[in-house]
Protein backbone atom coordinates (compact mmCIF):
# COMPACT_ATOMS: atom_id res chain seq x y z
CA UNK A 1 25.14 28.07 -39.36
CA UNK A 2 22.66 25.68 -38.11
CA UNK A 3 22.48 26.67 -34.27
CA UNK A 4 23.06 23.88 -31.75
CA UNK A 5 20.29 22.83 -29.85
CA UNK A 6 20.29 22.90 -26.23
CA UNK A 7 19.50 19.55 -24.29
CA UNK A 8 20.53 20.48 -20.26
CA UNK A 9 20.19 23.60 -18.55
CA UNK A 10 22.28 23.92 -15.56
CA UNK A 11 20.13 25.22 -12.60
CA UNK A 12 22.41 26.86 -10.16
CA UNK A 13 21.50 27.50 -6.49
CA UNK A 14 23.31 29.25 -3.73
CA UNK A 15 22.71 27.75 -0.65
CA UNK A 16 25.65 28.73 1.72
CA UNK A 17 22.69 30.54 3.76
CA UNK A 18 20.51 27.57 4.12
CA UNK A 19 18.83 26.83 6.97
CA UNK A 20 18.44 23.55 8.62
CA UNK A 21 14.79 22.47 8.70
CA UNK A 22 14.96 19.57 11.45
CA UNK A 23 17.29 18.49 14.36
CA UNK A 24 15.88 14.72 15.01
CA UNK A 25 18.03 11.96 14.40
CA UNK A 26 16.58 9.96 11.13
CA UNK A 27 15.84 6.48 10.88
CA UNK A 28 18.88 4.22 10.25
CA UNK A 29 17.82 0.86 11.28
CA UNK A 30 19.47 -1.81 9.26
CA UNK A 31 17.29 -4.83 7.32
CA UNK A 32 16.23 -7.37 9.54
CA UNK A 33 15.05 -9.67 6.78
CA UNK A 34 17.56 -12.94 7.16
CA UNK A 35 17.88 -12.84 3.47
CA UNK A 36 21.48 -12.43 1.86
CA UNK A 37 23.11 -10.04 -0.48
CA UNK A 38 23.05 -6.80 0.69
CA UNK A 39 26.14 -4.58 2.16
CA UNK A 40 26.19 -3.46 5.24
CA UNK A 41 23.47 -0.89 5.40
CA UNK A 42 24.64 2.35 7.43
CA UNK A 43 21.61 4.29 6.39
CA UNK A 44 18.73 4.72 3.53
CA UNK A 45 15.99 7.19 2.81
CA UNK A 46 12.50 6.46 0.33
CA UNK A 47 10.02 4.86 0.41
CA UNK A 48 9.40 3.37 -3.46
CA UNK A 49 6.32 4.49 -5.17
CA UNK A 50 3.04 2.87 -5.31
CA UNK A 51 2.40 2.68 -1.82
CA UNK A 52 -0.66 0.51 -0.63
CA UNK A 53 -1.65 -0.10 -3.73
CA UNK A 54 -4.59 -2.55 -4.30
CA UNK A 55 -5.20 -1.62 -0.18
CA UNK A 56 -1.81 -3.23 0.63
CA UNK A 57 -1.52 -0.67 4.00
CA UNK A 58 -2.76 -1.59 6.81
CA UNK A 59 -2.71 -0.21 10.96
CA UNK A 60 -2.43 -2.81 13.29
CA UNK A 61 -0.75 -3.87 16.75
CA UNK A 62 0.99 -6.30 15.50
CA UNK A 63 3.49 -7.04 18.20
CA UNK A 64 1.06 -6.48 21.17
CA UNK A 65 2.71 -3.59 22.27
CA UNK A 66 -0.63 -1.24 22.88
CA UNK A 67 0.55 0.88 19.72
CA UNK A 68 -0.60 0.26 15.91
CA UNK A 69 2.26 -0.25 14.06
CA UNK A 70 1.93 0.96 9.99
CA UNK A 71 2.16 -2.00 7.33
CA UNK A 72 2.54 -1.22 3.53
CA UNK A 73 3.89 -2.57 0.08
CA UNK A 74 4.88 -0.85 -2.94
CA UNK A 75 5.79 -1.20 -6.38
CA UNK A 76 9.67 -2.10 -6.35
CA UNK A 77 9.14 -5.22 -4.29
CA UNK A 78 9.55 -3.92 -0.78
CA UNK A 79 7.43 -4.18 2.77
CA UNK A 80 7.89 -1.67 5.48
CA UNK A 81 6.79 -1.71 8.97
CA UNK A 82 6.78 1.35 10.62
CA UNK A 83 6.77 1.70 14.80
CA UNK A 84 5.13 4.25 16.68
CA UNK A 85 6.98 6.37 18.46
CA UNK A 86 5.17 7.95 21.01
CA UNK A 87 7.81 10.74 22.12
CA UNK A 88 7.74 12.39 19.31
CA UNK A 89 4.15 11.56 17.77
CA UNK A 90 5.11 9.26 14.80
CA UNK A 91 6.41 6.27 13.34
CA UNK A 92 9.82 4.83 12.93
CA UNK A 93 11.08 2.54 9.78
CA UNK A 94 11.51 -0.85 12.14
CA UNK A 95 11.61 -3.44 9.23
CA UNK A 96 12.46 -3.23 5.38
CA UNK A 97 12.46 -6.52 3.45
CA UNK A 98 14.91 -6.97 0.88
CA UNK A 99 14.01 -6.90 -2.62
CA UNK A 100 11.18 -9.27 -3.12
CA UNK A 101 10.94 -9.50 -6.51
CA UNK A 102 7.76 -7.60 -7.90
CA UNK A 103 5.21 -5.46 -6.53
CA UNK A 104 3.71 -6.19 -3.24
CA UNK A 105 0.08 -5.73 -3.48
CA UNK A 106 -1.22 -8.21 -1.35
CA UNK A 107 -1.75 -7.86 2.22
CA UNK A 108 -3.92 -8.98 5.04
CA UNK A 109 -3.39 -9.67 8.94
CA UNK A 110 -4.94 -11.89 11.47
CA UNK A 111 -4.13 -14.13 14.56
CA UNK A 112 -3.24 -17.28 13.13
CA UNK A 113 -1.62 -19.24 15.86
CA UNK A 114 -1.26 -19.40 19.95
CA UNK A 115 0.82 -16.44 19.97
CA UNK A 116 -0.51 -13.34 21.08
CA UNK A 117 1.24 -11.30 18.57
CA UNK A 118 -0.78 -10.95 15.17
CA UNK A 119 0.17 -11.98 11.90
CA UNK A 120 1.22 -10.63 8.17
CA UNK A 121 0.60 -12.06 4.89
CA UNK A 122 2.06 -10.68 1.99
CA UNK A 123 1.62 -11.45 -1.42
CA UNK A 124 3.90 -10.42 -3.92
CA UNK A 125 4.90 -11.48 -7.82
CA UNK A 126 8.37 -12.86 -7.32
CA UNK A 127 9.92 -12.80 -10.83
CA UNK A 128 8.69 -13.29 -14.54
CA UNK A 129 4.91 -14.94 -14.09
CA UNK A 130 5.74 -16.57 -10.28
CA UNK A 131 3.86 -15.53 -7.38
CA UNK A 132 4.42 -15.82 -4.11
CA UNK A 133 2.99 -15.83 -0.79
CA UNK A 134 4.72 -15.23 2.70
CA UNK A 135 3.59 -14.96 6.43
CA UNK A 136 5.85 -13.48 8.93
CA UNK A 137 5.23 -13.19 12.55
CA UNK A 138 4.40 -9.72 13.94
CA UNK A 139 6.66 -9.43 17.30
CA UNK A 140 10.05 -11.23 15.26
CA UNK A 141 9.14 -10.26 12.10
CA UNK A 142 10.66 -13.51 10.54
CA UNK A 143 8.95 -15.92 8.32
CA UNK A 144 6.11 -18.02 9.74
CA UNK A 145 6.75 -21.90 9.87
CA UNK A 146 5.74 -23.63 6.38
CA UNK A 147 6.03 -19.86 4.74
CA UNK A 148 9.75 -19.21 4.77
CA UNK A 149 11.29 -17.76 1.47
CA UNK A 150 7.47 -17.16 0.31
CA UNK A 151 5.34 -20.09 -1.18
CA UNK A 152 4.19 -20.19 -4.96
CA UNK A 153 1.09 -21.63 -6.32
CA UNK A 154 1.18 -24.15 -8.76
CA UNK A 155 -1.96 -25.02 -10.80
CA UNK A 156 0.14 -27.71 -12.90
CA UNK A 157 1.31 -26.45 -16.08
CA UNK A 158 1.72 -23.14 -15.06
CA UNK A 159 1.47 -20.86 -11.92
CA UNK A 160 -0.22 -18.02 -10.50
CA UNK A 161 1.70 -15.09 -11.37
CA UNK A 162 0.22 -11.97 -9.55
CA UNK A 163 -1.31 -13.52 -6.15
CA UNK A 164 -2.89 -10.06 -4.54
CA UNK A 165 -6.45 -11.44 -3.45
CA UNK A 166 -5.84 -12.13 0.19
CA UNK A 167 -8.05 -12.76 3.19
CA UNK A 168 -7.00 -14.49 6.15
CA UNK A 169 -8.95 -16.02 9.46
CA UNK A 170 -11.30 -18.83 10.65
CA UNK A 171 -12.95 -19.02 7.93
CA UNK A 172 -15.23 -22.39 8.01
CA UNK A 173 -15.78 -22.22 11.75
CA UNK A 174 -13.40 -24.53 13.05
CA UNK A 175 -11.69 -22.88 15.12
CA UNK A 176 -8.40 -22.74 12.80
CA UNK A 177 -7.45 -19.91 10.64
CA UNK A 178 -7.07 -20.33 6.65
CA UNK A 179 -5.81 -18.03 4.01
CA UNK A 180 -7.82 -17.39 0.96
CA UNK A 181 -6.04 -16.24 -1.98
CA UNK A 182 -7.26 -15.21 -5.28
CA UNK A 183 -4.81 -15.10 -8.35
CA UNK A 184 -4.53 -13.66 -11.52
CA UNK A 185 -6.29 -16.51 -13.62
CA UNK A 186 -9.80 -16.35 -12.38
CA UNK A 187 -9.17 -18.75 -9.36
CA UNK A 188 -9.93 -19.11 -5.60
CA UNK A 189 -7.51 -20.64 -3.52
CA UNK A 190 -8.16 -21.46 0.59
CA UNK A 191 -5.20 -23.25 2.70
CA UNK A 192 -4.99 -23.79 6.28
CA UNK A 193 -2.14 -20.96 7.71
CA UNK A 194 -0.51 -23.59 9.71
CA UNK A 195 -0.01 -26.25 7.23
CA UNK A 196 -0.26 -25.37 3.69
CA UNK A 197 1.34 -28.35 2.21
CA UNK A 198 1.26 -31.87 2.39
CA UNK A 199 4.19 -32.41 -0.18
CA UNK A 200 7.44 -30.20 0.52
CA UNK A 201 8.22 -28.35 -1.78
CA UNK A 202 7.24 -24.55 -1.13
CA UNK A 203 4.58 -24.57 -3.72
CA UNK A 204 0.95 -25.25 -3.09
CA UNK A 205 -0.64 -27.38 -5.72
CA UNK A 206 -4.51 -28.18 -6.31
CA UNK A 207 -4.84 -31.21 -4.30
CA UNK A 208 -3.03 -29.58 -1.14
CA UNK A 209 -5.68 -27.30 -0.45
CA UNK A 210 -8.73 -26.80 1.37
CA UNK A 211 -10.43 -25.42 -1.66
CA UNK A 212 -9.61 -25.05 -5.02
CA UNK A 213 -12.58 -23.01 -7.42
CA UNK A 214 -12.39 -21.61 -10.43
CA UNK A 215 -14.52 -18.94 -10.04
CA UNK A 216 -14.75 -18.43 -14.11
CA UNK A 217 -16.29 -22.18 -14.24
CA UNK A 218 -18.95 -21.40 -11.61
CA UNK A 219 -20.25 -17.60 -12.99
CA UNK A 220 -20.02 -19.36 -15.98
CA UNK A 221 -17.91 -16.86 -17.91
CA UNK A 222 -14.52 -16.04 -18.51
CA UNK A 223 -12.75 -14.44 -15.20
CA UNK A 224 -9.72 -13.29 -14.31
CA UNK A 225 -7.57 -11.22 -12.17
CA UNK A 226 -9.53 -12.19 -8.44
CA UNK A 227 -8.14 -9.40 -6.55
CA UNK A 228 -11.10 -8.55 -4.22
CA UNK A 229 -11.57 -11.08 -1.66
CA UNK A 230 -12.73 -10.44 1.43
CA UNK A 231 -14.37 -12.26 4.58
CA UNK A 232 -17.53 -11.89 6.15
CA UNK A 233 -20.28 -12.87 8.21
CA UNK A 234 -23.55 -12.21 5.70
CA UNK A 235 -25.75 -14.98 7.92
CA UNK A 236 -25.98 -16.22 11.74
CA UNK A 237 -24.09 -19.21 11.28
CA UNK A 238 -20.38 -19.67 12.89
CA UNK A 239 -19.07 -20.17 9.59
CA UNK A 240 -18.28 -16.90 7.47
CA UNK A 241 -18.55 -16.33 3.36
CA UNK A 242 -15.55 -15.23 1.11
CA UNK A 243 -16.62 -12.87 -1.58
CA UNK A 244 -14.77 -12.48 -4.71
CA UNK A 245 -14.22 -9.97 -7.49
CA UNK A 246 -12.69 -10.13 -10.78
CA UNK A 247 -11.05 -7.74 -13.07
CA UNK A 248 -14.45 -8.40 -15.58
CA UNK A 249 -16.78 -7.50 -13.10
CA UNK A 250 -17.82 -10.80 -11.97
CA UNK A 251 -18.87 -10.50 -8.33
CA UNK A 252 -19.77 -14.96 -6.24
CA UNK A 253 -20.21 -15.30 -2.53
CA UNK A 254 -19.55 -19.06 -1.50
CA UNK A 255 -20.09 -20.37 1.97
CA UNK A 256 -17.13 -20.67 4.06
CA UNK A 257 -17.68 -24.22 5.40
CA UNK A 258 -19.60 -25.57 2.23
CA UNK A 259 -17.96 -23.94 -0.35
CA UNK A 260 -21.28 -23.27 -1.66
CA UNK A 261 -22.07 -20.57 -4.14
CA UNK A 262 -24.88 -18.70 -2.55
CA UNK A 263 -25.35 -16.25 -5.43
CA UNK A 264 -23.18 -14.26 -8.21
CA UNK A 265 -23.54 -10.52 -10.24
CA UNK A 266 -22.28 -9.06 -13.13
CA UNK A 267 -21.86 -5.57 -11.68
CA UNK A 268 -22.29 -3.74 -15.24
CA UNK A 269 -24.10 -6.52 -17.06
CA UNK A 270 -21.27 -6.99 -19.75
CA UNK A 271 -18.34 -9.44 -18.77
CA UNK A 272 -15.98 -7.89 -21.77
CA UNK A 273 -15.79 -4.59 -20.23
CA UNK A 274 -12.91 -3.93 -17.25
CA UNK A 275 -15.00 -3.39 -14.22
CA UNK A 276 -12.09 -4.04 -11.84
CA UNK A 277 -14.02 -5.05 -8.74
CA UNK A 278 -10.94 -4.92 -6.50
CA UNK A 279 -10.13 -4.34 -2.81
CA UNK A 280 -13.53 -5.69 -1.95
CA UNK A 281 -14.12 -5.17 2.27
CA UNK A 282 -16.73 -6.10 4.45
CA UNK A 283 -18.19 -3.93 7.59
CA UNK A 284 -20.70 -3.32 9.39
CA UNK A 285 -22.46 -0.31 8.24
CA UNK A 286 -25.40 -0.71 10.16
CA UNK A 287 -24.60 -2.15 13.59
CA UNK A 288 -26.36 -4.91 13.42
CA UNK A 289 -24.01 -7.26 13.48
CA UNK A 290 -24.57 -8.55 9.90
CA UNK A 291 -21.96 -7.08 7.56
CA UNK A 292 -22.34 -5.52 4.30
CA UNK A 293 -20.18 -6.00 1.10
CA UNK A 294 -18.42 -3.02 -0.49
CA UNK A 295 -17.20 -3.39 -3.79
CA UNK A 296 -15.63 -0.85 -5.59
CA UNK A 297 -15.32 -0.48 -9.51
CA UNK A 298 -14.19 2.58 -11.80
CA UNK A 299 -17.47 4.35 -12.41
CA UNK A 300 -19.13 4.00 -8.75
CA UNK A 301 -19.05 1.93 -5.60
CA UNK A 302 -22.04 -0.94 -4.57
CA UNK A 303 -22.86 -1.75 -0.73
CA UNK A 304 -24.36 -4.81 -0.82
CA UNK A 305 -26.91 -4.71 2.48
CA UNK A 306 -26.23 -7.47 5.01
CA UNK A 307 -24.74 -9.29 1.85
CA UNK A 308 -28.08 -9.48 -0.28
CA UNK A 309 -27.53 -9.69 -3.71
CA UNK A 310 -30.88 -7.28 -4.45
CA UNK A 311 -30.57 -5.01 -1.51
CA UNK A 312 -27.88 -2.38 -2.49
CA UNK A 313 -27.00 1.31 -2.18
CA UNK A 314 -25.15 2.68 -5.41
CA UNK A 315 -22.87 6.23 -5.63
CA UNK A 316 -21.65 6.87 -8.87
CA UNK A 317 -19.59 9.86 -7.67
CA UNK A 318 -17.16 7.50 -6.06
CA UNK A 319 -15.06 6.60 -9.04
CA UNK A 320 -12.03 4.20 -8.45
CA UNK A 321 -12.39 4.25 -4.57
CA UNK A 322 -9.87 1.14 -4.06
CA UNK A 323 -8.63 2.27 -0.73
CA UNK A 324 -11.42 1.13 1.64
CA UNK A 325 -11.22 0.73 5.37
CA UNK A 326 -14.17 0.60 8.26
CA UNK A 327 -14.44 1.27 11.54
CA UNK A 328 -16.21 2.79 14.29
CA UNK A 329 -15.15 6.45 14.21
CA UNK A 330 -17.64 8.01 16.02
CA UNK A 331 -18.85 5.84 18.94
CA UNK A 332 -22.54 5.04 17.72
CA UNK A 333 -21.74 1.23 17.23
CA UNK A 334 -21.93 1.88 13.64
CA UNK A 335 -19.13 1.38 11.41
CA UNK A 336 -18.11 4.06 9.07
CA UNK A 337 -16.58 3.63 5.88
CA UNK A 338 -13.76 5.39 4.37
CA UNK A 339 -12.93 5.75 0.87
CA UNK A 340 -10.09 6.64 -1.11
CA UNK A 341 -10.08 7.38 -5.05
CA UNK A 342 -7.72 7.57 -7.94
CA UNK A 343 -7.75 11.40 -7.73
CA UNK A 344 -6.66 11.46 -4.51
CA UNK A 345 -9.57 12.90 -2.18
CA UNK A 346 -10.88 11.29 0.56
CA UNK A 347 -14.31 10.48 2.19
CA UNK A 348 -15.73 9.49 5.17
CA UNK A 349 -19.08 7.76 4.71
CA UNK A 350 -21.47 5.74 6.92
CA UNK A 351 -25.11 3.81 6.13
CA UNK A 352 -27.93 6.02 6.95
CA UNK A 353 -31.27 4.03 5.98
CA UNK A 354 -31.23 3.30 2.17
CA UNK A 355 -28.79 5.97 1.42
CA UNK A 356 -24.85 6.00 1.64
CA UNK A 357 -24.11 9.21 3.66
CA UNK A 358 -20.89 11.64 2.62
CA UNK A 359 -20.15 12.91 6.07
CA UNK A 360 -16.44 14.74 5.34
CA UNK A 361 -14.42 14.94 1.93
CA UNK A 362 -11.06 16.36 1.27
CA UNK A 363 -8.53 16.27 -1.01
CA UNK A 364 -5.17 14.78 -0.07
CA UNK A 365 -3.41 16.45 -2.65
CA UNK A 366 -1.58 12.97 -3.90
CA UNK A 367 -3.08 10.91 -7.11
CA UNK A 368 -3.78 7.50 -6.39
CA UNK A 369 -4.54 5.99 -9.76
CA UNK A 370 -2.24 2.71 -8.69
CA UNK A 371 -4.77 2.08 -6.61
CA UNK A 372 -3.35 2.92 -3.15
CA UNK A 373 -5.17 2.00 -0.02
CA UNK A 374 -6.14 3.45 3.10
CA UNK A 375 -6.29 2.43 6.87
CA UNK A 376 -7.33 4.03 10.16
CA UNK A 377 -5.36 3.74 13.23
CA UNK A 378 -6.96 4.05 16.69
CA UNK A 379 -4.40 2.81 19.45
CA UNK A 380 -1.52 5.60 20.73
CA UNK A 381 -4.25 8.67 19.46
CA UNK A 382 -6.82 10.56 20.87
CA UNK A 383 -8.69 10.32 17.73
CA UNK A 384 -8.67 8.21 15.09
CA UNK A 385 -6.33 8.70 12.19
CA UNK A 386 -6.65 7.84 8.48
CA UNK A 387 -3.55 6.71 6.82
CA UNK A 388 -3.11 6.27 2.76
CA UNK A 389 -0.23 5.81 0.96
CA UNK A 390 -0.24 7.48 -2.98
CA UNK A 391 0.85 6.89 -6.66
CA UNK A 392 4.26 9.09 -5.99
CA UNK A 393 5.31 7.16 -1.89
CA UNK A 394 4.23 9.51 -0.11
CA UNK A 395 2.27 8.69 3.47
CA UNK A 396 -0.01 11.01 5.18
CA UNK A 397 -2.03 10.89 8.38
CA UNK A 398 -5.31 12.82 9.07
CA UNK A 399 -6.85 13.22 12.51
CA UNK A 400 -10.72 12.94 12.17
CA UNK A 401 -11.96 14.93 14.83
CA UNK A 402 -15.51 14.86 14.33
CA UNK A 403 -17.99 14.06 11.71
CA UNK A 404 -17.54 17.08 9.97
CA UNK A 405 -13.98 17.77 11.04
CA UNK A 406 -9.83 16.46 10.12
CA UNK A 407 -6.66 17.97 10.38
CA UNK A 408 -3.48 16.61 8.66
CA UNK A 409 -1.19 15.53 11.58
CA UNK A 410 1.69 13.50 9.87
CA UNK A 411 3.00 12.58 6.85
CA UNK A 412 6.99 11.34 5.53
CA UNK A 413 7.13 14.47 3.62
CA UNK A 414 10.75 15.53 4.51
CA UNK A 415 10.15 18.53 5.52
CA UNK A 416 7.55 17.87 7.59
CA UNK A 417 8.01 14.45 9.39
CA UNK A 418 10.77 15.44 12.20
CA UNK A 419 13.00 12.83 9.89
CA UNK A 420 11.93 9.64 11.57
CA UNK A 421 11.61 8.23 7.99
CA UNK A 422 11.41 9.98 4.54
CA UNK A 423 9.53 9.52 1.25
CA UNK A 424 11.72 10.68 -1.87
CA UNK A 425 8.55 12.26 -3.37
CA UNK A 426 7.87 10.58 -6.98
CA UNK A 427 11.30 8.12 -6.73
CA UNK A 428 13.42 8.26 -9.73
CA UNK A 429 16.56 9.16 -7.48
CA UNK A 430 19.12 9.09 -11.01
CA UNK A 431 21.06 12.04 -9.85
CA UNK A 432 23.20 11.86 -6.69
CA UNK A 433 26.50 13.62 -5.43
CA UNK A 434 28.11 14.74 -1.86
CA UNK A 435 29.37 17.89 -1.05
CA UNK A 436 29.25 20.61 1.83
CA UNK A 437 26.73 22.98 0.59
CA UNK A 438 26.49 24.83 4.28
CA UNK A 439 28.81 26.55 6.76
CA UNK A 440 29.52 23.48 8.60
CA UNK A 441 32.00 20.83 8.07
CA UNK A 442 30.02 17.97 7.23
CA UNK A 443 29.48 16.82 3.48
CA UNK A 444 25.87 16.24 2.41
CA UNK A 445 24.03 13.89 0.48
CA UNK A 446 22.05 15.66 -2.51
CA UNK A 447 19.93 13.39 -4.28
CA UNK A 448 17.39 14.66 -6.95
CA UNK A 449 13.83 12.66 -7.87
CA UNK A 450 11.23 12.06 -10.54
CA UNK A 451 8.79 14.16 -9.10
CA UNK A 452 11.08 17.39 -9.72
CA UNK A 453 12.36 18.45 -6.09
CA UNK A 454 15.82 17.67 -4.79
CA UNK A 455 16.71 16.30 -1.26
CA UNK A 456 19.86 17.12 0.65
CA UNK A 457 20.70 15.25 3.75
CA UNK A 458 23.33 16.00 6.43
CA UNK A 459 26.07 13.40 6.31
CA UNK A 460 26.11 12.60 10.21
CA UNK A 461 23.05 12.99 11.39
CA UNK A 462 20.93 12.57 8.20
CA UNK A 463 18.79 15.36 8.87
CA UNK A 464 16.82 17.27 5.82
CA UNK A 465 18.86 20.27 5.05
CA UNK A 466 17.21 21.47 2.36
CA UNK A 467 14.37 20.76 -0.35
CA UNK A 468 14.59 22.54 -3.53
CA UNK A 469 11.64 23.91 -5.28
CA UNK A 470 9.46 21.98 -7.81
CA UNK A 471 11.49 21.80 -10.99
CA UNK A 472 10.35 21.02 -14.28
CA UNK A 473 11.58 17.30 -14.57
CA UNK A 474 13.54 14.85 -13.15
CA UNK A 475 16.62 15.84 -11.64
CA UNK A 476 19.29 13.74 -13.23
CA UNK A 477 22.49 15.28 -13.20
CA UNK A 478 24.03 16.82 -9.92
CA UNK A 479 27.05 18.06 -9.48
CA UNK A 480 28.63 20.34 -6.49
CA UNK A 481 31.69 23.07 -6.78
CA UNK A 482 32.41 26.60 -5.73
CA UNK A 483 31.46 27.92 -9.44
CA UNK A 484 32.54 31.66 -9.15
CA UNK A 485 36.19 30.98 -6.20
CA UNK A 486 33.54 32.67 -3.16
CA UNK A 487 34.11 30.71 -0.93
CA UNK A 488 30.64 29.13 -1.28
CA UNK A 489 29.14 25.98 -2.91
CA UNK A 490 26.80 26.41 -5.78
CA UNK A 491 24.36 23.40 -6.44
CA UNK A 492 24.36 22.33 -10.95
CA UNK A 493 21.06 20.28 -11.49
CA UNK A 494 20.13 19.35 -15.26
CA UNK A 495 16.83 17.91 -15.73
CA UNK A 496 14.79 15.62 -18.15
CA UNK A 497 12.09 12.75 -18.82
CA UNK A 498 14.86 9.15 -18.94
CA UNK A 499 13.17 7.69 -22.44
CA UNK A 500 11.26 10.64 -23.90
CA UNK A 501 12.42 10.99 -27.60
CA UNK A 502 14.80 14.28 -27.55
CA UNK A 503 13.72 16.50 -30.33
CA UNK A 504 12.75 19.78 -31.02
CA UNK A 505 11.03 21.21 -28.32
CA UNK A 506 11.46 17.63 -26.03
CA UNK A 507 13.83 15.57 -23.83
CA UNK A 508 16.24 17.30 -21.45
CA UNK A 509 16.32 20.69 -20.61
């Protein structure tokens, strides 16, 4: 007889003698988005996945309270804003958006109006090949006038899709802030923040806007994807320059009050190969007051010095370092630059003559191959702190010490975070159930993920319980029951891959 083959294994754990990791009260702050169609919300946990990706996390005090608050997209279509709480040394979940549609991988913030409180704009793809763009104020945390329910981009016959290029400040000297946006199809958009439109209609078409370039028509070649843009101030004039960079490697710097192309580079010399030249950031490197371009691609990243297209310093052991942020970490009115790469590790770097200096480099421990970004907070710490986000939603916070020195000081692992807001490590949260698992009388919520652990939360205070070990896959099925009549609740997880073909040797176990 043909023996059956066996698709689930039940993975029983005892844990009537588990012990409670945290006693903090977690985050249960409702939406404050003024969209429609959600329940009542008594409480959530997670994150998403893809967090920051394309550099989409950023530290800033946005509601001029003294304290950076922490601003990231992911890959399901959400925004959080996380608060610093000072009493216990970390950040709350303050605001969630509803579901935007797409991934959020646009993201920049400036002071756009009167207002002392700072501004957020977020670009997101909103459904099928629709972009959109929104700005919400950073004290309220509602939509900007002119940006409400997010603004699309409409080049006639069809529409930017995937608008994640975005820059945003005064950027032809007039005293007015604009938003530059670059879009999947190779082109450069700039509006004024204030008043996008001249028609109503909450989309922005060609003859609205301040400028309008395809960048493919002037490099002369076929370009796509604009993801890196970036401003910066690469003369002495009061007007800044936009850079761009394209998916084929394609690199122009136009003036910001001419629209001038001042020069253009193929960064591999071959415009059919995939450079990605994304998450482009400017900085000072070298303090004196005239910023350099960085522009990462796959195999290596480029500083162009005080924006000069011959004058660069190359590392080709920075591969995929798409989470870039600068600032002065040390006090020598030089900015430093720090770098985060597809595998995960981390660098902090700074402009020493000719040569691009590795001061510090770790490994985070979480892949970043989406692309996730980085940021560095300095307000409510002693020292500075670098922030990423990762591939599987995980956030982590490292306190940079000294040139040669970090220490890992926060992150919304579960177990670690005092529960002021949680990642579900990897998402993928199929399996769910409630039951009491410990010797008190409150049910739990057991929820399993894609990255193999399971979470169980305390149905009052929505503390973590307990986190399982690392199990081979997802966690699909859970189900709670006192198996063997002790007394005691036993944990049943099966596990598998959702799609992978289930045959001999594959699929569930």
């Amino acid at each position: 007889m043909k023996s059956a083959k066996v698709l689930t294994l039940a993975l029983l754990f005892l844990v009537s003698s588990l012990i409670p990791l945290m006693n903090v009260e977690g985050a249960n702050e409702e939406r404050k988005d003024t969209d429609k169609g959600y329940l009542s919300e008594k409480w959530r946990a997670g994150l998403g996945t893809g967090i920051g990706s394309l550099n989409s996390i950023k530290s800033a005090d946005i509601d001029n309270d003294g304290e950076d608050e922490l601003i990231f997209g992911n890959a399901q279509g959400y925004v959080h804003i996380l608060d610093w709480n000072s009493e216990l040394g970390g950040w709350d979940e303050d605001f969630h958006t509803l579901d935007m549609g797409g991934a959020v991988k646009g993201l920049a913030i400036a002071q756009i109006d009167d207002d002392p409180q700072l501004e957020i704009a977020i670009g997101y793809n909103w459904v099928s090949d629709v972009g959109k763009v929104k700005i919400i104020d950073g004290e309220t945390l509602l939509a900007e006038t002119n940006w409400s329910s997010g603004v699309s981009w409409s080049h006639g016959q069809w529409t930017a899709g995937w608008p994640y290029g975005l820059a945003m400040g005064d950027l032809d000297g007039d005293g007015e802030a604009e938003l530059a946006m670059g879009d999947d199809r190779g082109f450069l958009w700039v509006v004024e923040t204030n008043t996008p439109e001249i028609y109503v209609g909450r989309d922005i078409t060609p003859d609205e806007t301040e400028w309008y370039v395809d960048v493919g028509a002037k490099v002369g070649k076929n370009v796509n994807d604009a993801w890196g843009v970036t401003f910066g101030q690469f003369d002495e004039d009061e007007a800044m320059e936009v850079a761009v960079g394209s998916k084929q490697g394609w690199i122009a710097i136009f003036d910001g009050e001419t629209e001038e192309m001042q020069w253009k580079k193929d960064m591999d010399g071959s415009d059919s190969t995939d450079s990605l030249c994304y998450s482009l950031i400017t900085a000072d490197l070298d303090g004196d007051d005239i910023d350099e371009l960085i522009v990462p691609q796959q195999n290596k990243i480029t500083v162009f010095i005080d924006g000069e297209k011959d004058n660069t310093v190359v590392k080709t052991t920075v591969k995929s370092g798409y989470g870039l942020a600068n600032v002065d970490l040390f006090g020598n009115s030089n900015e430093e630059l720090v770098v985060t790469d597809g595998n995960g590790k981390i660098r902090i770097m700074g402009l020493v003559g000719s040569d691009l200096n590795i001061y510090q480099e770790w490994d985070s421990g979480y892949p970043m191959n989406a692309g996730a970004g980085v940021t560095v907070s300095t307000n409510g710490h002693s020292n500075p702190w670098v922030i990423h986000g990762g591939d599987s939603g995980m956030v982590m916070a490292w306190e940079i010490t000294s040139e040669t020195g970090h220490n890992q000081v926060w992150s919304t692992n579960a177990e670690t975070n005092q529960n002021l807001v949680y990642s579900l490590e990897g998402g993928g949260t199929y399996g769910i159930a409630i039951g009491n698992i410990d010797d008190d009388d409150t049910l739990e919520v057991v929820v399993g993920t894609h990255s193999g652990r399971v979470y169980a939360f305390d149905g009052i205070t929505y503390e973590t319980d307990w986190v399982s070990p690392v199990l081979e896959k997802t966690a699909i099925g859970i189900a709670i029951s006192d198996l063997n009549n002790d007394g005691n609740n036993e944990i049943a997880i099966s596990t598998g891959k959702p799609g992978e073909p289930q045959v001999e040797g594959e699929g569930g176990e």
